[in-house]
C-alpha atoms as a PDB file:
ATOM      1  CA  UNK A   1     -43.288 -36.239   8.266  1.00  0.00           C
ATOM      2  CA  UNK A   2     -46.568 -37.725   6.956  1.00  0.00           C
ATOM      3  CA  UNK A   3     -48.258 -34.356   7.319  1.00  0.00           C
ATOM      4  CA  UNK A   4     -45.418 -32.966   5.535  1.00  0.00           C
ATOM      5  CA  UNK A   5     -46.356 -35.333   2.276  1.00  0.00           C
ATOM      6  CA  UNK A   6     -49.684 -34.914   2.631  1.00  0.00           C
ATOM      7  CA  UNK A   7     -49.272 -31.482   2.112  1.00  0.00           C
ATOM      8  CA  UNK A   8     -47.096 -31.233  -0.036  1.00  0.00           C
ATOM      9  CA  UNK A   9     -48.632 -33.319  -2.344  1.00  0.00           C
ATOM     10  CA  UNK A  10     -52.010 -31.221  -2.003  1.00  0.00           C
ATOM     11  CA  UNK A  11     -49.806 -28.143  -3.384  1.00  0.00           C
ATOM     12  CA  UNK A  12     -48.627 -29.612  -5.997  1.00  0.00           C
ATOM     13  CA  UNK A  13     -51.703 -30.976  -6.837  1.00  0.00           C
ATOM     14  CA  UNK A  14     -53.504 -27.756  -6.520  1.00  0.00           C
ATOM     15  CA  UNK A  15     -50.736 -26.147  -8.581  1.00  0.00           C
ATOM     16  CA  UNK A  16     -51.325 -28.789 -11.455  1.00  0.00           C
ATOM     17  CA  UNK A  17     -55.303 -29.443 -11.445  1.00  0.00           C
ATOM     18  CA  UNK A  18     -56.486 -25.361 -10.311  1.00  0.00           C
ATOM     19  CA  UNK A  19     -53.734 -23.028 -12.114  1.00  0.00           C
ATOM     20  CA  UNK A  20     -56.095 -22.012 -14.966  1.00  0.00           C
ATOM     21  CA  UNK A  21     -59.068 -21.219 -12.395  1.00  0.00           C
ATOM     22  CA  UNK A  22     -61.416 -23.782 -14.098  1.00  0.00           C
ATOM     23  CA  UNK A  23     -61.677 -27.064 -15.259  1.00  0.00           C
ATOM     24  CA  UNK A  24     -62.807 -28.720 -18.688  1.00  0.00           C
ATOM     25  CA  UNK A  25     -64.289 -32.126 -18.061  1.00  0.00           C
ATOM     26  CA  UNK A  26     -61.285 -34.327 -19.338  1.00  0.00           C
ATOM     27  CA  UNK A  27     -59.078 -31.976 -17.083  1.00  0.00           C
ATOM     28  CA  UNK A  28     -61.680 -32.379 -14.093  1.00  0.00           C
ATOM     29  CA  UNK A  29     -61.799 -36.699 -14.254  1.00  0.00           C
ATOM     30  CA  UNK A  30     -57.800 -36.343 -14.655  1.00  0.00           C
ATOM     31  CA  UNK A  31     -57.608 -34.508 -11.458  1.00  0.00           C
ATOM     32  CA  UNK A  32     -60.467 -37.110  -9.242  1.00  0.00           C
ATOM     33  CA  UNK A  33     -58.385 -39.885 -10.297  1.00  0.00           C
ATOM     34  CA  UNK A  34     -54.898 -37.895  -9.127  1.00  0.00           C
ATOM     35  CA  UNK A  35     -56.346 -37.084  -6.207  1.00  0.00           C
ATOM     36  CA  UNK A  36     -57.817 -40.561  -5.608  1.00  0.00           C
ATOM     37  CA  UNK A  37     -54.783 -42.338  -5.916  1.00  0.00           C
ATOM     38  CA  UNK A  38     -53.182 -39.977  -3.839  1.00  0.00           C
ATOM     39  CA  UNK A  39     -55.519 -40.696  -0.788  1.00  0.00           C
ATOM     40  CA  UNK A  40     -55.856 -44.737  -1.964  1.00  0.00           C
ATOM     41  CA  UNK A  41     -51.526 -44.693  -1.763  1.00  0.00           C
ATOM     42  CA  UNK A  42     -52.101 -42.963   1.705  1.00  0.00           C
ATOM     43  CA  UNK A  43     -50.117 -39.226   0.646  1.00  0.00           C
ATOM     44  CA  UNK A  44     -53.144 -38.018   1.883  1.00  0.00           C
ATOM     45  CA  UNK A  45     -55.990 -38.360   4.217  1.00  0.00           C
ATOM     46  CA  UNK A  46     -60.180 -38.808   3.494  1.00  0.00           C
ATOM     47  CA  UNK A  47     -60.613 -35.248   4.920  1.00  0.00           C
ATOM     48  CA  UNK A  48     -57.867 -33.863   2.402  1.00  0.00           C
ATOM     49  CA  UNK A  49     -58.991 -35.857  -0.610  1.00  0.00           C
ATOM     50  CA  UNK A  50     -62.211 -34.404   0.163  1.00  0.00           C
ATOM     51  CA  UNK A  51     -61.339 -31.176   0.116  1.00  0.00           C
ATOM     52  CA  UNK A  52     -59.346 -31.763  -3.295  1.00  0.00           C
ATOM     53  CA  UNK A  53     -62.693 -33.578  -4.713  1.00  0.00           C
ATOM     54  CA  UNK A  54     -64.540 -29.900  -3.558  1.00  0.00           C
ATOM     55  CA  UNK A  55     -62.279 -27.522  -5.029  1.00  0.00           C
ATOM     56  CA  UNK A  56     -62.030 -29.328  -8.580  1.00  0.00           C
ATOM     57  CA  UNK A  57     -66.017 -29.602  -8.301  1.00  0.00           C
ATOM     58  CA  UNK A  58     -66.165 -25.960  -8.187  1.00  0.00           C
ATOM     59  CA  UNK A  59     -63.678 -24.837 -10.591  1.00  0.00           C
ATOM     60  CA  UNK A  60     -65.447 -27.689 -13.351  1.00  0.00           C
ATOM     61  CA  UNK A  61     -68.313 -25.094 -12.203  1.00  0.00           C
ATOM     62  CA  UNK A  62     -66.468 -21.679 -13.047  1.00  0.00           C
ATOM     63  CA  UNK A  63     -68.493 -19.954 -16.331  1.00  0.00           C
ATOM     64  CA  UNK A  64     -65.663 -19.192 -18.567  1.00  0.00           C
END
């Protein structure tokens, strides 16, 4: 069931932080704190928040 939330909430977060493609700075520290809450409430793992901290470094890094 756990992996179920985890993932879950990594969807939704995914759908809410990366549905644009890129990230504006206010929208980028928005999404670190979402997705460190998420890991700090135990949703998700280290690994996963990791992987959420990567993909909102890159798309603050997409040239619009």
């Amino acid at each position: 069931m756990e992996c179920n939330k985890g993932t879950s909430a990594m969807l939704e977060w995914r759908s809410r932080f990366l549905a644009e493609g890129a990230l504006d700075e206010q929208v980028y520290d928005q999404a670190l704190r979402n997705a460190e809450a998420l890991e700090q409430a135990g949703v998700i793992s280290t690994a996963e928040w990791i992987e959420l901290v990567k993909l909102a470094n890159s798309a603050l890094l997409v040239v619009r």
